[in-house]
N, C-alpha and C. Protein backbone atom coordinates (compact mmCIF):
# COMPACT_ATOMS: atom_id res chain seq x y z
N UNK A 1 13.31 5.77 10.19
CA UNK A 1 13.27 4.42 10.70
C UNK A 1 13.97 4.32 12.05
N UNK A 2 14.72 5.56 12.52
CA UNK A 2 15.24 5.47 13.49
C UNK A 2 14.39 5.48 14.90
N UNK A 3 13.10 5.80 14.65
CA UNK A 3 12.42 6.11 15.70
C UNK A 3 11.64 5.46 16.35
N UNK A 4 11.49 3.80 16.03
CA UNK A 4 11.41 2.63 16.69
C UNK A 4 10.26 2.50 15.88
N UNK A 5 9.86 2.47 15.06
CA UNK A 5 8.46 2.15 14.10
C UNK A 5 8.65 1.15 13.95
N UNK A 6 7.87 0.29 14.05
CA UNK A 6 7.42 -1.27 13.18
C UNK A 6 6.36 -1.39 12.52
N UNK A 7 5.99 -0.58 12.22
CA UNK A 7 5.10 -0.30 10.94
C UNK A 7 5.15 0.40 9.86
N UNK A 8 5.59 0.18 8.52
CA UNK A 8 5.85 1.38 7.99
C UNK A 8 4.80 1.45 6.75
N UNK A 9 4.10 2.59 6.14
CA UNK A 9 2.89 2.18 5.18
C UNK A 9 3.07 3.06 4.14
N UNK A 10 2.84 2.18 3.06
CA UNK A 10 3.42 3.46 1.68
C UNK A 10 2.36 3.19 0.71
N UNK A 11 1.81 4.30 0.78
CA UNK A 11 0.21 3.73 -0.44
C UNK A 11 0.58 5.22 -1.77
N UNK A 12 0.66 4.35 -2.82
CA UNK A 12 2.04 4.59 -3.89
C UNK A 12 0.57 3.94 -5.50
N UNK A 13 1.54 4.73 -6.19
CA UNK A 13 0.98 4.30 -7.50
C UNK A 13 0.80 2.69 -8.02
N UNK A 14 0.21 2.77 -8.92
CA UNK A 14 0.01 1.25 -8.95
C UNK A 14 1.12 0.37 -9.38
N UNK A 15 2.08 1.14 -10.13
CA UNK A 15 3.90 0.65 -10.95
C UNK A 15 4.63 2.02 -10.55
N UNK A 16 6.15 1.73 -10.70
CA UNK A 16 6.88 2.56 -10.78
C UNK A 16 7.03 3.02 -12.41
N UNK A 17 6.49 4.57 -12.22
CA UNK A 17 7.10 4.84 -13.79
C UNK A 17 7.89 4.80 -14.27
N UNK A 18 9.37 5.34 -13.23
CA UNK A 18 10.63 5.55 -13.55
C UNK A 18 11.40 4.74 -12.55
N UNK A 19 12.25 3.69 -13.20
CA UNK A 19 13.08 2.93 -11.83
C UNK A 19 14.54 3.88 -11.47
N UNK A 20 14.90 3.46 -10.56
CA UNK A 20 13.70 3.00 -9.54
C UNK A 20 13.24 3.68 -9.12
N UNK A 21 12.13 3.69 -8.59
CA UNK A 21 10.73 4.32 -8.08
C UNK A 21 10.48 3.98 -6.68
N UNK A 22 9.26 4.17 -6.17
CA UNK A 22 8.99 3.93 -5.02
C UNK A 22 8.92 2.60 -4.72
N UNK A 23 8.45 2.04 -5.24
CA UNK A 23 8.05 0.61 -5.22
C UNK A 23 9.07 -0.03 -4.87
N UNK A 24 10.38 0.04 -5.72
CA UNK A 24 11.55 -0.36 -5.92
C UNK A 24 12.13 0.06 -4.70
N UNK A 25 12.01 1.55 -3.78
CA UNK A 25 12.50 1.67 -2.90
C UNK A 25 12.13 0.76 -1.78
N UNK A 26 10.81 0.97 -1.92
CA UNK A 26 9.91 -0.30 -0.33
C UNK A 26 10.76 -1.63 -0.06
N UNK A 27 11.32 -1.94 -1.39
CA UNK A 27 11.97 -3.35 -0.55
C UNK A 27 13.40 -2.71 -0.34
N UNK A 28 13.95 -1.99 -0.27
CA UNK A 28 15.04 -1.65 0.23
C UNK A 28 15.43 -2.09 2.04
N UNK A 29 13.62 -2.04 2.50
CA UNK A 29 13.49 -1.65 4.14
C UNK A 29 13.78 -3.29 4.37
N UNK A 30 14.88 -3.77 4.46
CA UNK A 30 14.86 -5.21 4.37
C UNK A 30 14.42 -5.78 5.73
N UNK A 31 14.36 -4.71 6.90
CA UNK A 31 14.07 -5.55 8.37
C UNK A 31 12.24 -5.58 8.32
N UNK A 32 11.54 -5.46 7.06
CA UNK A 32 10.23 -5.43 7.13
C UNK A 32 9.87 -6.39 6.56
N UNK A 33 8.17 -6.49 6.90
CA UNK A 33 7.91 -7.84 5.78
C UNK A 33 7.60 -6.68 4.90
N UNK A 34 7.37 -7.09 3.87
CA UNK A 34 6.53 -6.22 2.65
C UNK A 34 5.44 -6.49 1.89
N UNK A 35 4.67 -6.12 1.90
CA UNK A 35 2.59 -6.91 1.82
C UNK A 35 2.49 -5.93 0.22
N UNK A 36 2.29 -6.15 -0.62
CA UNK A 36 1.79 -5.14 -1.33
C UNK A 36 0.06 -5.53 -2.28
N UNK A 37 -0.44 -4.78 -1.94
CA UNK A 37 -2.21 -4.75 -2.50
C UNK A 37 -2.43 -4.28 -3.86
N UNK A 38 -3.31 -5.34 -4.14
CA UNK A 38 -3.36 -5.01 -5.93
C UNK A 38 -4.36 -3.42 -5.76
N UNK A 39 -3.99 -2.75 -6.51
CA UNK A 39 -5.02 -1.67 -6.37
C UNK A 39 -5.90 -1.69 -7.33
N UNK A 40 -7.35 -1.35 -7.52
CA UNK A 40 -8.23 -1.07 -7.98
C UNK A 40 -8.47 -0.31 -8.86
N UNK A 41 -8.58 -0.70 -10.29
CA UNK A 41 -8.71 0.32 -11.39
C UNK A 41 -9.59 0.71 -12.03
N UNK A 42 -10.30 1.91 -12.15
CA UNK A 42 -11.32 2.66 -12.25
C UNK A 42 -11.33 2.42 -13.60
N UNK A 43 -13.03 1.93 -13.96
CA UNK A 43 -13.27 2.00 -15.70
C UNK A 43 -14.54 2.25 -15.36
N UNK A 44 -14.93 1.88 -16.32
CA UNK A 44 -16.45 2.46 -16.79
C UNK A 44 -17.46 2.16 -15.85
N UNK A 45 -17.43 0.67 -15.23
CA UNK A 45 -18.20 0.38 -14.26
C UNK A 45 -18.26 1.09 -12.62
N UNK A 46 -16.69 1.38 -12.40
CA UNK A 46 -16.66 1.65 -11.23
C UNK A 46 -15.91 3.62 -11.33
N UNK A 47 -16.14 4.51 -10.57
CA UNK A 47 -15.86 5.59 -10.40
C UNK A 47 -14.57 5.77 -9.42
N UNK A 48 -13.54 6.33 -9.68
CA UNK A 48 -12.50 6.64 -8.81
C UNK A 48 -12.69 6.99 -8.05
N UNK A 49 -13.56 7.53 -7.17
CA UNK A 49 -13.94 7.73 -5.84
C UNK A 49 -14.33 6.75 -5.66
N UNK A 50 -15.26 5.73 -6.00
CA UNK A 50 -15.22 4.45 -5.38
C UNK A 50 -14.25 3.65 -5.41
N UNK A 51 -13.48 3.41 -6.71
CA UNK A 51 -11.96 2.71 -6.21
C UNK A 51 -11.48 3.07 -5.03
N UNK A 52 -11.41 4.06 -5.05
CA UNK A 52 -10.63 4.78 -3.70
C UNK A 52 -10.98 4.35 -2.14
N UNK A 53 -11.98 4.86 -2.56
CA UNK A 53 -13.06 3.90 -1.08
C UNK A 53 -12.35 2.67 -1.21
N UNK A 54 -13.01 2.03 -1.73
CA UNK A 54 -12.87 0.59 -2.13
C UNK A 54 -11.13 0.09 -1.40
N UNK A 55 -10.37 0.50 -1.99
CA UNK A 55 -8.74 0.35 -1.75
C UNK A 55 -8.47 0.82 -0.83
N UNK A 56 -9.39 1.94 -0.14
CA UNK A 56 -9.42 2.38 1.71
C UNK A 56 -9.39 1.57 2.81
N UNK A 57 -10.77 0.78 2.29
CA UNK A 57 -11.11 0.03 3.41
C UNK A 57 -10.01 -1.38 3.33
N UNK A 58 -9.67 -1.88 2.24
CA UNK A 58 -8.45 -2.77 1.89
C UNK A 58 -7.47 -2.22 3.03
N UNK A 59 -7.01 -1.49 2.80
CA UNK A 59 -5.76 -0.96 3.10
C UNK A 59 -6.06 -0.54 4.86
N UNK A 60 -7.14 -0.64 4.92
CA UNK A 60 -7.20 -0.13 6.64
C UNK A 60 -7.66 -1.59 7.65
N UNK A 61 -8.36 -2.60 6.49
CA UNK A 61 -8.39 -3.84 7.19
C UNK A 61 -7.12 -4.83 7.06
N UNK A 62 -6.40 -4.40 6.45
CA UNK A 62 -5.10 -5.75 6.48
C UNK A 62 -4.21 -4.48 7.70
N UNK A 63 -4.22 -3.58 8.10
CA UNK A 63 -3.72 -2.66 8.83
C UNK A 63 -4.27 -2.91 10.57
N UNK A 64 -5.45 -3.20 10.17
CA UNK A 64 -6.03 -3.43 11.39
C UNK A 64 -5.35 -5.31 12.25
N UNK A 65 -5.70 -5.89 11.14
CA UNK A 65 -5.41 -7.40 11.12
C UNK A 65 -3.81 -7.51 12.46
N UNK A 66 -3.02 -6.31 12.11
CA UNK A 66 -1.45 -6.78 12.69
C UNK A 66 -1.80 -5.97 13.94
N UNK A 67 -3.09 -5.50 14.74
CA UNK A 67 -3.51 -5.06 15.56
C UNK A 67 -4.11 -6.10 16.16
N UNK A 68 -4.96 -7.11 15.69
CA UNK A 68 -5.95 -7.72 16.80
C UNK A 68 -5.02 -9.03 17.33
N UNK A 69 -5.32 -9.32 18.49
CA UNK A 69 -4.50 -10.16 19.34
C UNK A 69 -5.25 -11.15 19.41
């Protein structure tokens, strides 16, 4: 964090198994906002490679969003 980032991106399991966990760590970064995305859970209808996709493009358009002026 020392290296002037204002962005920081943590794409993490859907819960922490064990606290604390990652999740639990993310709000530690208190000078950030913290956004977190429901992720997408693969069943019968949909294939984990498409979740994945799916939670890609999520995750690259709210990313893009703190880009456009």
């Amino acid at each position: 964090m020392d290296s002037g980032c204002t962005i920081c991106v943590c794409a993490c399991r859907t819960y922490d198994r064990i606290n604390p966990g990652t999740n639990a760590a993310i709000t530690q970064f208190t000078n950030y906002k913290h956004q977190f995305i429901q992720k997408t859970v693969a069943d019968n209808k949909i294939s984990i490679d498409d979740a994945s996709d799916k939670d890609a493009d999520v995750l690259f358009a709210e990313i893009e969003k703190l880009f456009k002026i």
